[in-house]
PDB file of N, CA and C in Angstrom:
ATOM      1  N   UNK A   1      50.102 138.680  51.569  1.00  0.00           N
ATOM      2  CA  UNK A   1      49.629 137.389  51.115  1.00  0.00           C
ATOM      3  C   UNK A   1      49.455 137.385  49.601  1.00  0.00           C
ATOM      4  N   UNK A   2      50.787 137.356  48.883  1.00  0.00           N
ATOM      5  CA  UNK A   2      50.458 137.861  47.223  1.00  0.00           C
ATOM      6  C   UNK A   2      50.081 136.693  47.012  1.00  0.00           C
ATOM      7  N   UNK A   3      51.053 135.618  47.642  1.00  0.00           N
ATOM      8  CA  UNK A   3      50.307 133.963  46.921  1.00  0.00           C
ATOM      9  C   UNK A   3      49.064 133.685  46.979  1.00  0.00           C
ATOM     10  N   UNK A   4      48.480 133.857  48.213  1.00  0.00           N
ATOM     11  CA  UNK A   4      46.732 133.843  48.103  1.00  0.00           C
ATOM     12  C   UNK A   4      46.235 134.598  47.477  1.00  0.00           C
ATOM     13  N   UNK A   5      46.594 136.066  46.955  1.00  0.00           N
ATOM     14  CA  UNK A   5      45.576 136.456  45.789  1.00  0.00           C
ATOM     15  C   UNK A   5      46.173 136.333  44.905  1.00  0.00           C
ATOM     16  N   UNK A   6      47.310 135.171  44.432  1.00  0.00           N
ATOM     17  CA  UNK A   6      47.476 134.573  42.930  1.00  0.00           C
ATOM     18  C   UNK A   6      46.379 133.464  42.849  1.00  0.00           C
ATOM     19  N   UNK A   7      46.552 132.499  43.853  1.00  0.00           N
ATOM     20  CA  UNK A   7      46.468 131.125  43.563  1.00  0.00           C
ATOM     21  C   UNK A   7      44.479 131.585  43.485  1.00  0.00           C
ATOM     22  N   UNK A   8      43.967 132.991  44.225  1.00  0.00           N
ATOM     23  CA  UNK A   8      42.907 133.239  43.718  1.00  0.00           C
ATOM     24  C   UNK A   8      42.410 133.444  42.789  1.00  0.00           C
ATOM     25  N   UNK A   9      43.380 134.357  41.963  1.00  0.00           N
ATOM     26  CA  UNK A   9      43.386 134.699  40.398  1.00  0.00           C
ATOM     27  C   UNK A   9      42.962 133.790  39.873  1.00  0.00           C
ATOM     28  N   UNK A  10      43.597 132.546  40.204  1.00  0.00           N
ATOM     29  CA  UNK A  10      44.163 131.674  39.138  1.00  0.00           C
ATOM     30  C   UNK A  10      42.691 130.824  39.293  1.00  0.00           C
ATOM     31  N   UNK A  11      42.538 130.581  40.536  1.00  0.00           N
ATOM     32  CA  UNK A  11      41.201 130.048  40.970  1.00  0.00           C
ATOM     33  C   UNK A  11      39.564 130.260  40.061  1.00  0.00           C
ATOM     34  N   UNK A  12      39.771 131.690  39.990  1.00  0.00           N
ATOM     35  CA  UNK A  12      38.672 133.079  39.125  1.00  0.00           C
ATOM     36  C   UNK A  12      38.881 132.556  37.942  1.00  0.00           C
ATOM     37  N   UNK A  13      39.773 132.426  37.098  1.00  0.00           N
ATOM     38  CA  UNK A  13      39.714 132.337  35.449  1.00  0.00           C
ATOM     39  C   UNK A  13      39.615 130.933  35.342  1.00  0.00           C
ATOM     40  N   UNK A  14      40.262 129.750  35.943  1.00  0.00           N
ATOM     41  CA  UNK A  14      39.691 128.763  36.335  1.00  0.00           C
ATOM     42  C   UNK A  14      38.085 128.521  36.070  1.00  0.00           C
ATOM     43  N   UNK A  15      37.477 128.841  36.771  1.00  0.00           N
ATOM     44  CA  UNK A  15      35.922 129.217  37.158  1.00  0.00           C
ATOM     45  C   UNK A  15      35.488 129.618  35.463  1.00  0.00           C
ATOM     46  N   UNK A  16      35.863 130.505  35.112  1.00  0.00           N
ATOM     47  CA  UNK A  16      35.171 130.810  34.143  1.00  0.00           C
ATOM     48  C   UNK A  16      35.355 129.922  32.985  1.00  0.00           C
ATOM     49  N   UNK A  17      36.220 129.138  33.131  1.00  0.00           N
ATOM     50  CA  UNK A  17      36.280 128.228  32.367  1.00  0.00           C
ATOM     51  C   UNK A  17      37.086 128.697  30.764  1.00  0.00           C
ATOM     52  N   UNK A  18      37.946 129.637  30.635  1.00  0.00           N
ATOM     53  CA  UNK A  18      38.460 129.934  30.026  1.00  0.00           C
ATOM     54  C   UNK A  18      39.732 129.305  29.679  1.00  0.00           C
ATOM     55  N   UNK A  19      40.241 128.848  30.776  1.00  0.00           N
ATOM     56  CA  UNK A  19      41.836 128.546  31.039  1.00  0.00           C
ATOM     57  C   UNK A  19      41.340 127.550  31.165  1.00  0.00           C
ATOM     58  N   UNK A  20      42.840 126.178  31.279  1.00  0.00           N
ATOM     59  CA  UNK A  20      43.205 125.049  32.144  1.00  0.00           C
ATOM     60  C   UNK A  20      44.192 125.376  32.693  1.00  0.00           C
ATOM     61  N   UNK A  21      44.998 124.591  33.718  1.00  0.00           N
ATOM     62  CA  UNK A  21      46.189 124.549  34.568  1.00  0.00           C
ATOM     63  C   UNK A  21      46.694 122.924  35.030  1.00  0.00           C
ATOM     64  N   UNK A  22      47.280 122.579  33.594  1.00  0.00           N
ATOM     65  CA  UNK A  22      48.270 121.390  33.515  1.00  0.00           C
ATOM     66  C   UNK A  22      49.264 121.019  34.708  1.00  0.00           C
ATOM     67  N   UNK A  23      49.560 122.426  35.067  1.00  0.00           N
ATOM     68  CA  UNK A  23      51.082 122.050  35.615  1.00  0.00           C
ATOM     69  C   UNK A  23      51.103 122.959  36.444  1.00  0.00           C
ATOM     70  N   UNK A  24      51.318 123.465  37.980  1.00  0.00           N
ATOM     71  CA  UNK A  24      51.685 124.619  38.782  1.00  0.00           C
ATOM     72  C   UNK A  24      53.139 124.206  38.941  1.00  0.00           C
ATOM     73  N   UNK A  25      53.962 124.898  39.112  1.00  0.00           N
ATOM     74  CA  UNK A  25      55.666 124.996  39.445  1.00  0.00           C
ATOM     75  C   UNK A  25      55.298 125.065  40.884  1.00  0.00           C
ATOM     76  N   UNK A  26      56.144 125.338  41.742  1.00  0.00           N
ATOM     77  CA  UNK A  26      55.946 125.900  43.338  1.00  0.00           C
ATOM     78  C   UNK A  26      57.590 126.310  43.605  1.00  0.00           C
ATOM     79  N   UNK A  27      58.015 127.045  43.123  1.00  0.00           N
ATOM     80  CA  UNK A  27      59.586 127.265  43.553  1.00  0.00           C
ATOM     81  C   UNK A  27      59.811 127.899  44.706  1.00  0.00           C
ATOM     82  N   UNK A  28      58.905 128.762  45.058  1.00  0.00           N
ATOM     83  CA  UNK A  28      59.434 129.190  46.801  1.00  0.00           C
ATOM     84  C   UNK A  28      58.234 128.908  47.798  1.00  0.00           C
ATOM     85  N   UNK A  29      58.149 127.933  48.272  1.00  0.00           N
ATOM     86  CA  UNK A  29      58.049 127.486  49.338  1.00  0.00           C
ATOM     87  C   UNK A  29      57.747 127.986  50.484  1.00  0.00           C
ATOM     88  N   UNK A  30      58.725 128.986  51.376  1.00  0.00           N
ATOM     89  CA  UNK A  30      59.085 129.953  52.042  1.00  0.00           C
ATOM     90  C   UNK A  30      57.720 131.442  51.635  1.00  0.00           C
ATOM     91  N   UNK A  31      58.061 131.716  50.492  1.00  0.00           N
ATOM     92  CA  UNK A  31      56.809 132.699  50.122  1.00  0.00           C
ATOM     93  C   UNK A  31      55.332 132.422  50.105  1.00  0.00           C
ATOM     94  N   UNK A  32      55.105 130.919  49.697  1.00  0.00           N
ATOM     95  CA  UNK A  32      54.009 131.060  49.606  1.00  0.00           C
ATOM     96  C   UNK A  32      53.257 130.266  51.198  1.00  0.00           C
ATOM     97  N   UNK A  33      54.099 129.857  52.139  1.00  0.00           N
ATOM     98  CA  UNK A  33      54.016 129.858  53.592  1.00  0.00           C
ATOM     99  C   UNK A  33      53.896 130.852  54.453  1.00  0.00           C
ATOM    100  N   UNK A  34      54.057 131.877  53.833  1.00  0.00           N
ATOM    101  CA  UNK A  34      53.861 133.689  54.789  1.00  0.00           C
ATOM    102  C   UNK A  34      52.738 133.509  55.903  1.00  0.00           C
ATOM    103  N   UNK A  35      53.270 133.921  56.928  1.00  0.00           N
ATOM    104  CA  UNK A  35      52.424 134.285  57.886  1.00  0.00           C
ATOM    105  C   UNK A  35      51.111 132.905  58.418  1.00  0.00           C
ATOM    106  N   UNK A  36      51.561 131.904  57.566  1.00  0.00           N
ATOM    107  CA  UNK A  36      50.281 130.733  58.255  1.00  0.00           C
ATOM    108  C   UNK A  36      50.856 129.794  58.726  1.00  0.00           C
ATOM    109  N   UNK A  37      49.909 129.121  59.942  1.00  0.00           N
ATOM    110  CA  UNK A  37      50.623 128.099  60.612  1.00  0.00           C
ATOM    111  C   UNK A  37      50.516 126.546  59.712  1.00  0.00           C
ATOM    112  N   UNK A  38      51.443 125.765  60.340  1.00  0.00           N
ATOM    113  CA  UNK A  38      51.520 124.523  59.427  1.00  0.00           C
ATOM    114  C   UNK A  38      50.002 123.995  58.746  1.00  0.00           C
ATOM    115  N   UNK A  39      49.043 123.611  59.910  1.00  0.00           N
ATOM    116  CA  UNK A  39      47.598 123.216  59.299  1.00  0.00           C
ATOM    117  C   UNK A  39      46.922 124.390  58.580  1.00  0.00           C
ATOM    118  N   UNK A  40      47.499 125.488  58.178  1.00  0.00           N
ATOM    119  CA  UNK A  40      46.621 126.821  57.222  1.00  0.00           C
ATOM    120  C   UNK A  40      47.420 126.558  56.061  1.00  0.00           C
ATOM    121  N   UNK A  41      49.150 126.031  55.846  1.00  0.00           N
ATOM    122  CA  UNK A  41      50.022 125.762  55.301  1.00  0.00           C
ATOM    123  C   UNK A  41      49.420 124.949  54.285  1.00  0.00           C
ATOM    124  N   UNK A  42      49.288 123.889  54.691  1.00  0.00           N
ATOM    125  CA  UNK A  42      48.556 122.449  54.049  1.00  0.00           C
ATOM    126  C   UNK A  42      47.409 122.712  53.797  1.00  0.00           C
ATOM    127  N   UNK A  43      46.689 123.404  54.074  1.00  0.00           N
ATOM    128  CA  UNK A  43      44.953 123.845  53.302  1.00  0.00           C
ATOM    129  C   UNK A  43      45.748 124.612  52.178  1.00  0.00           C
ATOM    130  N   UNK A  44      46.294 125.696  52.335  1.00  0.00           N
ATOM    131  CA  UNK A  44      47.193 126.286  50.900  1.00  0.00           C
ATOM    132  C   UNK A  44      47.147 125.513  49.998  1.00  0.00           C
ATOM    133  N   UNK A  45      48.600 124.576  50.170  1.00  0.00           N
ATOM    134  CA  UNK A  45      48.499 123.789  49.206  1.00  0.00           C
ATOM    135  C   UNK A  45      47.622 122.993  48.943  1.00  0.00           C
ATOM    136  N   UNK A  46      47.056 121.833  49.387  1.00  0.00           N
ATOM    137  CA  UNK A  46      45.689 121.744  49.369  1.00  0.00           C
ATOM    138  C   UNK A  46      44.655 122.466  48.103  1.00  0.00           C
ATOM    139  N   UNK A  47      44.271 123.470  48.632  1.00  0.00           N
ATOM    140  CA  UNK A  47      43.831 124.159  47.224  1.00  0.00           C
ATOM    141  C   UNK A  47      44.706 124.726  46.331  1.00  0.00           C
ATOM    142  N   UNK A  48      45.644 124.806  46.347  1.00  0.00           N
ATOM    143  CA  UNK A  48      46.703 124.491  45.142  1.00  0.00           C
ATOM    144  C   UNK A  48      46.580 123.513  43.854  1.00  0.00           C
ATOM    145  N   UNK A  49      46.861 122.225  44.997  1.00  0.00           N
ATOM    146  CA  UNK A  49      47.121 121.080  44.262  1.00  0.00           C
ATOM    147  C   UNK A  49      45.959 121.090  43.380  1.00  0.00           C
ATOM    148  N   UNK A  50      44.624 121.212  43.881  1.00  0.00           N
ATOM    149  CA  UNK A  50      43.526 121.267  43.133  1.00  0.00           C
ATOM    150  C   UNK A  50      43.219 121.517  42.315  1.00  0.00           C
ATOM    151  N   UNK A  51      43.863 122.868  41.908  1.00  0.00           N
ATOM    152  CA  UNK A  51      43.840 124.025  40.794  1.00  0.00           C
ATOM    153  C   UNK A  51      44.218 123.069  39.650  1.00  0.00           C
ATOM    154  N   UNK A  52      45.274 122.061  39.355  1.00  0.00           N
ATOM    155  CA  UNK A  52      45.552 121.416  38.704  1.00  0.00           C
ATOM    156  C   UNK A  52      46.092 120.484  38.632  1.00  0.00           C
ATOM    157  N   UNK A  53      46.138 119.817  36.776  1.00  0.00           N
ATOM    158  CA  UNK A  53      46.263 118.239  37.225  1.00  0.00           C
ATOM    159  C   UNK A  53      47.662 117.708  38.047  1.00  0.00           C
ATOM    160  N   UNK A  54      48.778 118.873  37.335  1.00  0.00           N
ATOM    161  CA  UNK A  54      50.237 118.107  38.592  1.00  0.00           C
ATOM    162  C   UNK A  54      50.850 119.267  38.630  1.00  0.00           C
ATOM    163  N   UNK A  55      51.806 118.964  39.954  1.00  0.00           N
ATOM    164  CA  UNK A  55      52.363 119.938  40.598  1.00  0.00           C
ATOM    165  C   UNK A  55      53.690 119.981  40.767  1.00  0.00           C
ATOM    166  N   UNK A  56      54.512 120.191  40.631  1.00  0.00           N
ATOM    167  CA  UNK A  56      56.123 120.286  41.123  1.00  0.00           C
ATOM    168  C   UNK A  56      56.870 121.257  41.927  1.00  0.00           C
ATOM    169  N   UNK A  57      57.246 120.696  42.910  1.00  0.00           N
ATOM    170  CA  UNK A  57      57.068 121.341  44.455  1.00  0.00           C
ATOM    171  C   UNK A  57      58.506 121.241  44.542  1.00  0.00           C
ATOM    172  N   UNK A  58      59.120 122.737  45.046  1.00  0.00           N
ATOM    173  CA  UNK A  58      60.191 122.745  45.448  1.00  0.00           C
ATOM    174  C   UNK A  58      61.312 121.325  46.123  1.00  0.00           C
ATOM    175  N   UNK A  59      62.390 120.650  45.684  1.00  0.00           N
ATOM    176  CA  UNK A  59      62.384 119.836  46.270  1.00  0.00           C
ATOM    177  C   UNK A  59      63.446 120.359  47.927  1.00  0.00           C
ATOM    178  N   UNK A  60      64.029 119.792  48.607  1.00  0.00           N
ATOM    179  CA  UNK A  60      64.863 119.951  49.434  1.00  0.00           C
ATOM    180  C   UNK A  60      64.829 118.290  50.826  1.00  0.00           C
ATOM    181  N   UNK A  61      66.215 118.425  50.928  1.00  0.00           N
ATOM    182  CA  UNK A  61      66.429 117.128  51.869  1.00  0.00           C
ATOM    183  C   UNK A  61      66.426 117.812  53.267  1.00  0.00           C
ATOM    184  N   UNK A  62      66.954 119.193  53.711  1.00  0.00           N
ATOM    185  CA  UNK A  62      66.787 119.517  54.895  1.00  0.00           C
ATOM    186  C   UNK A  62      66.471 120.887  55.006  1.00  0.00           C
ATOM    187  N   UNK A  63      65.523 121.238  56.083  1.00  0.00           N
ATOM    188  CA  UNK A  63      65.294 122.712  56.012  1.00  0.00           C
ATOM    189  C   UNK A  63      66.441 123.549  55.798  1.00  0.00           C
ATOM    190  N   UNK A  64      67.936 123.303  55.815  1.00  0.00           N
ATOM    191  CA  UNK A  64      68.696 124.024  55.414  1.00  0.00           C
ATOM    192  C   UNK A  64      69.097 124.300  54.247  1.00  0.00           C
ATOM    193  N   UNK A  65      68.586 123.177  53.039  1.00  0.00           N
ATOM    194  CA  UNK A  65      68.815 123.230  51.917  1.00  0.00           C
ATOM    195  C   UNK A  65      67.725 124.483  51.901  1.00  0.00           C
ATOM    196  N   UNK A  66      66.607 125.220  52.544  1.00  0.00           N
ATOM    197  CA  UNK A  66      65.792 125.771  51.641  1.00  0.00           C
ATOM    198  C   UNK A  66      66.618 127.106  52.573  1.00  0.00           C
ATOM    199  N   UNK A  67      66.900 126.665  53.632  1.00  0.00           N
ATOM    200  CA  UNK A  67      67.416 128.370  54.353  1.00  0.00           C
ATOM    201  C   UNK A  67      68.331 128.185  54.825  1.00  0.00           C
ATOM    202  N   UNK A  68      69.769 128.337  53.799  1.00  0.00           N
ATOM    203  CA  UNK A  68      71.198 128.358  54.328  1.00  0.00           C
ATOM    204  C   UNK A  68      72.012 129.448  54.852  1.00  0.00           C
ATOM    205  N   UNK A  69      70.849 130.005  55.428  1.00  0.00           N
ATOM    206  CA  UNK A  69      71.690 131.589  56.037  1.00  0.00           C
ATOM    207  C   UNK A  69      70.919 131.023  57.630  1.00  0.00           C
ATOM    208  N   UNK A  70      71.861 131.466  58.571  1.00  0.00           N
ATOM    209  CA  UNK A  70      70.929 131.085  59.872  1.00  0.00           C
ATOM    210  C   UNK A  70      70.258 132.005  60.623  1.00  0.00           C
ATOM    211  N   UNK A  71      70.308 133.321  59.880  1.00  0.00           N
ATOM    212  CA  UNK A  71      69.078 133.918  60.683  1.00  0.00           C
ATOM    213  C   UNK A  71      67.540 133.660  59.648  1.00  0.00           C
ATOM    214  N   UNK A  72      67.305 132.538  59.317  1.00  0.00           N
ATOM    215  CA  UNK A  72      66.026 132.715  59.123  1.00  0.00           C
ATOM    216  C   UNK A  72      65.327 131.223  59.934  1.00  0.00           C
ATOM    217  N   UNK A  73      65.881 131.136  60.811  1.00  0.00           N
ATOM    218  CA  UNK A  73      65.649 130.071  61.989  1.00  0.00           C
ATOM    219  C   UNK A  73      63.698 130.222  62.413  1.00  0.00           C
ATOM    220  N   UNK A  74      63.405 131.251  62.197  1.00  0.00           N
ATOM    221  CA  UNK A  74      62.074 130.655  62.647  1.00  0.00           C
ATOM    222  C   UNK A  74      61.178 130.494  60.982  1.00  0.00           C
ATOM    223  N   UNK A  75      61.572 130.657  60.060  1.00  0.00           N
ATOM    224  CA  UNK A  75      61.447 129.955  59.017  1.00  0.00           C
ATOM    225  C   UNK A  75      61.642 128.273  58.482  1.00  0.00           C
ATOM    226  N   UNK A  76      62.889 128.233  59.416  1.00  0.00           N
ATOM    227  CA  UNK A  76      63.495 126.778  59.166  1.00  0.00           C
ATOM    228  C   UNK A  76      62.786 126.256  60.064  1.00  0.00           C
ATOM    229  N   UNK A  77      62.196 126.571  61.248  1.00  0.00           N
ATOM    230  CA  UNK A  77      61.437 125.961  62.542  1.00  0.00           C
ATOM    231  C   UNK A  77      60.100 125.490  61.712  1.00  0.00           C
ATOM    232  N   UNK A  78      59.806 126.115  61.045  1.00  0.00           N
ATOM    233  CA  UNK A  78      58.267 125.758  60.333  1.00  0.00           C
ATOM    234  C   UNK A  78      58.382 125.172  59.847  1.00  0.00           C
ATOM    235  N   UNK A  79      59.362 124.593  58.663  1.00  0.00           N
ATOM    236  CA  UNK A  79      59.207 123.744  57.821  1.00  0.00           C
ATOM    237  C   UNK A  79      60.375 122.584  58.276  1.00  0.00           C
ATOM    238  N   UNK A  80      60.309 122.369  59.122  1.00  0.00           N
ATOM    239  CA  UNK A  80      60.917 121.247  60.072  1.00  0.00           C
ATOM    240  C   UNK A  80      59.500 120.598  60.395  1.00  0.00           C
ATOM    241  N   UNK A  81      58.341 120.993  60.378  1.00  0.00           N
ATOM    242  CA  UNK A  81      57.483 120.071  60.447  1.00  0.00           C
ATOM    243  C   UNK A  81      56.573 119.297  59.722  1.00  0.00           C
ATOM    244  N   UNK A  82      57.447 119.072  58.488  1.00  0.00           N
ATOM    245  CA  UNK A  82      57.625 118.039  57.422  1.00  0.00           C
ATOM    246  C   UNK A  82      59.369 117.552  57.020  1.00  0.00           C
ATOM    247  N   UNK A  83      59.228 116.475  56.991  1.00  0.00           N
ATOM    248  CA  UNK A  83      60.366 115.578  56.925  1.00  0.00           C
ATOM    249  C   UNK A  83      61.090 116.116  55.711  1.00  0.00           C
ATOM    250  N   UNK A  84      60.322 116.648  54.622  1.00  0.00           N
ATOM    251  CA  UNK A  84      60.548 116.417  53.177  1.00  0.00           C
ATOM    252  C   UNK A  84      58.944 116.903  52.323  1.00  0.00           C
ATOM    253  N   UNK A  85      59.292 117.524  51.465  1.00  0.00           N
ATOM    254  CA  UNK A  85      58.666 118.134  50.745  1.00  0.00           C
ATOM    255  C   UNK A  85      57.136 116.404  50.337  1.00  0.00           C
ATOM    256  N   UNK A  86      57.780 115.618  50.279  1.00  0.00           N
ATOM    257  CA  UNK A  86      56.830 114.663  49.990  1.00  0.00           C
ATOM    258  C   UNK A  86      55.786 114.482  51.274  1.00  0.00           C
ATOM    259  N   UNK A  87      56.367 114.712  52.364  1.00  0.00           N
ATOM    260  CA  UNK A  87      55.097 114.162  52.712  1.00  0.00           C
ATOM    261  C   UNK A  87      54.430 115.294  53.381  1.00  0.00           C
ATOM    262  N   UNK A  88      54.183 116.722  52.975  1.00  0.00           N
ATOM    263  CA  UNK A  88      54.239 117.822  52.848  1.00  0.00           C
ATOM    264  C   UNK A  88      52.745 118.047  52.298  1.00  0.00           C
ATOM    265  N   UNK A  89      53.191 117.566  50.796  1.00  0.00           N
ATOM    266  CA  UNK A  89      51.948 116.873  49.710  1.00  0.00           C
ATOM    267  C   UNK A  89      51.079 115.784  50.511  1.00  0.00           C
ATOM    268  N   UNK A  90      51.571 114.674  50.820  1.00  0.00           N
ATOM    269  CA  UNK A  90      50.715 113.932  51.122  1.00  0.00           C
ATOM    270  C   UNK A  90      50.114 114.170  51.944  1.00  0.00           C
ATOM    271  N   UNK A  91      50.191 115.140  52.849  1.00  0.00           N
ATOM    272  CA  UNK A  91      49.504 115.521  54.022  1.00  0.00           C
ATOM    273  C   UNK A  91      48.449 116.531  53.361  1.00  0.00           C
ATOM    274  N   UNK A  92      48.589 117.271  52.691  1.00  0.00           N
ATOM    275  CA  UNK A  92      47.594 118.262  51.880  1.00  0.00           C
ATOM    276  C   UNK A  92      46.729 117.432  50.949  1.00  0.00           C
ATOM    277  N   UNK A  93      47.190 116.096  50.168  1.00  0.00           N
ATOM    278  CA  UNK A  93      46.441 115.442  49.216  1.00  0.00           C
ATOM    279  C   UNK A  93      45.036 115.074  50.312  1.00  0.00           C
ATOM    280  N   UNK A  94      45.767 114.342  51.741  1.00  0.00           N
ATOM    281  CA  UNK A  94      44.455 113.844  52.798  1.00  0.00           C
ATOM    282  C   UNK A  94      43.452 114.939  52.635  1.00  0.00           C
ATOM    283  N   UNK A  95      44.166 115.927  53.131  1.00  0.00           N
ATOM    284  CA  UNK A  95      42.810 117.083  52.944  1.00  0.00           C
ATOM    285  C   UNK A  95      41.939 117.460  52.306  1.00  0.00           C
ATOM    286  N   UNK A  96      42.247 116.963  50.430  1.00  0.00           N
ATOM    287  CA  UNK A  96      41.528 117.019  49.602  1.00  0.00           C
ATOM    288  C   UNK A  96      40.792 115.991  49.403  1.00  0.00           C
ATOM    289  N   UNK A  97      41.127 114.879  50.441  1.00  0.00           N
ATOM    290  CA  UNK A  97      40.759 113.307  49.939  1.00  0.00           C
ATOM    291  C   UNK A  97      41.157 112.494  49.563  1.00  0.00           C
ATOM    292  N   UNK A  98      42.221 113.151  49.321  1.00  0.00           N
ATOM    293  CA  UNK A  98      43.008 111.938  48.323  1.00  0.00           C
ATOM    294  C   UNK A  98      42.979 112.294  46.708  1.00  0.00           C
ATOM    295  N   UNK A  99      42.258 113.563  46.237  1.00  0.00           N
ATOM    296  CA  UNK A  99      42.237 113.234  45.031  1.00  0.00           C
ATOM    297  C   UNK A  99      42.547 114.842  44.760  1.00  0.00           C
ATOM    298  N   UNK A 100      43.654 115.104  43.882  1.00  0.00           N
ATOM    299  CA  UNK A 100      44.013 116.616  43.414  1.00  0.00           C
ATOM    300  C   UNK A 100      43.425 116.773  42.057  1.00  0.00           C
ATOM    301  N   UNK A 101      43.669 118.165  41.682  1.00  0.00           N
ATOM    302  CA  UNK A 101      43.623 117.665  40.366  1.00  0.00           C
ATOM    303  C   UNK A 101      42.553 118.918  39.751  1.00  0.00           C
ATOM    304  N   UNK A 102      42.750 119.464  38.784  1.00  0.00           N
ATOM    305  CA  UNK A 102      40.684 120.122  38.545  1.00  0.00           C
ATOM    306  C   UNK A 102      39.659 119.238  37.969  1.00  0.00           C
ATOM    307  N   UNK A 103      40.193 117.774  37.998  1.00  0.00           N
ATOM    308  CA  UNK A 103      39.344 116.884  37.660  1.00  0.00           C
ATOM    309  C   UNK A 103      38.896 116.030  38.535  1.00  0.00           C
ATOM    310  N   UNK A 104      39.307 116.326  39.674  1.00  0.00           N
ATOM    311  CA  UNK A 104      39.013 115.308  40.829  1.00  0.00           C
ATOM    312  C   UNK A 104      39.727 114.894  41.462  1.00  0.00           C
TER     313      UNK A 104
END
């Protein structure tokens, strides 16, 4: 779970108020989904999104755009349960409330 003890890191210096975090990238998708089911998925991001004010999230139109080899089928099974990276987010924004951001 390296992504959870980044997005902790990142969480920690955060806290101390040393840093900001303008912008998170999210380029693999796949990695930072390891081992959790869809609703542990969306708390992830979820406190992700939080960390800062915007986010840019891998895009893709079909789980095959993210896994074009076919043995990673129970990879592609997971993220078949979002249509699209958008509503992916919007399902994690509910969780926060509606409001991302380290400002609210």
């Amino acid at each position: 779970q390296k992504a959870a003890a980044l997005l902790g890191s990142l969480r920690s210096l955060l806290a101390l108020g040393s840093a900001r975090c303008d912008l998170m990238a999210v380029s693999d998708l796949a990695g930072l989904a390891q081992g959790a089911l869809p609703s542990e998925f969306e708390e992830v991001m979820a406190s992700a999104l939080a960390l800062c004010e915007r986010a840019a999230v891998e895009e893709y139109k079909s789980v095959q755009d993210l896994f074009p080899v076919s043995g990673n089928s129970k990879q592609a099974r997971f993220f078949s349960y979002w249509s699209d990276p958008r509503q992916l987010i919007r399902r994690a924004s509910r969780r926060l409330g509606g409001q991302g951001g380290q400002g609210g």
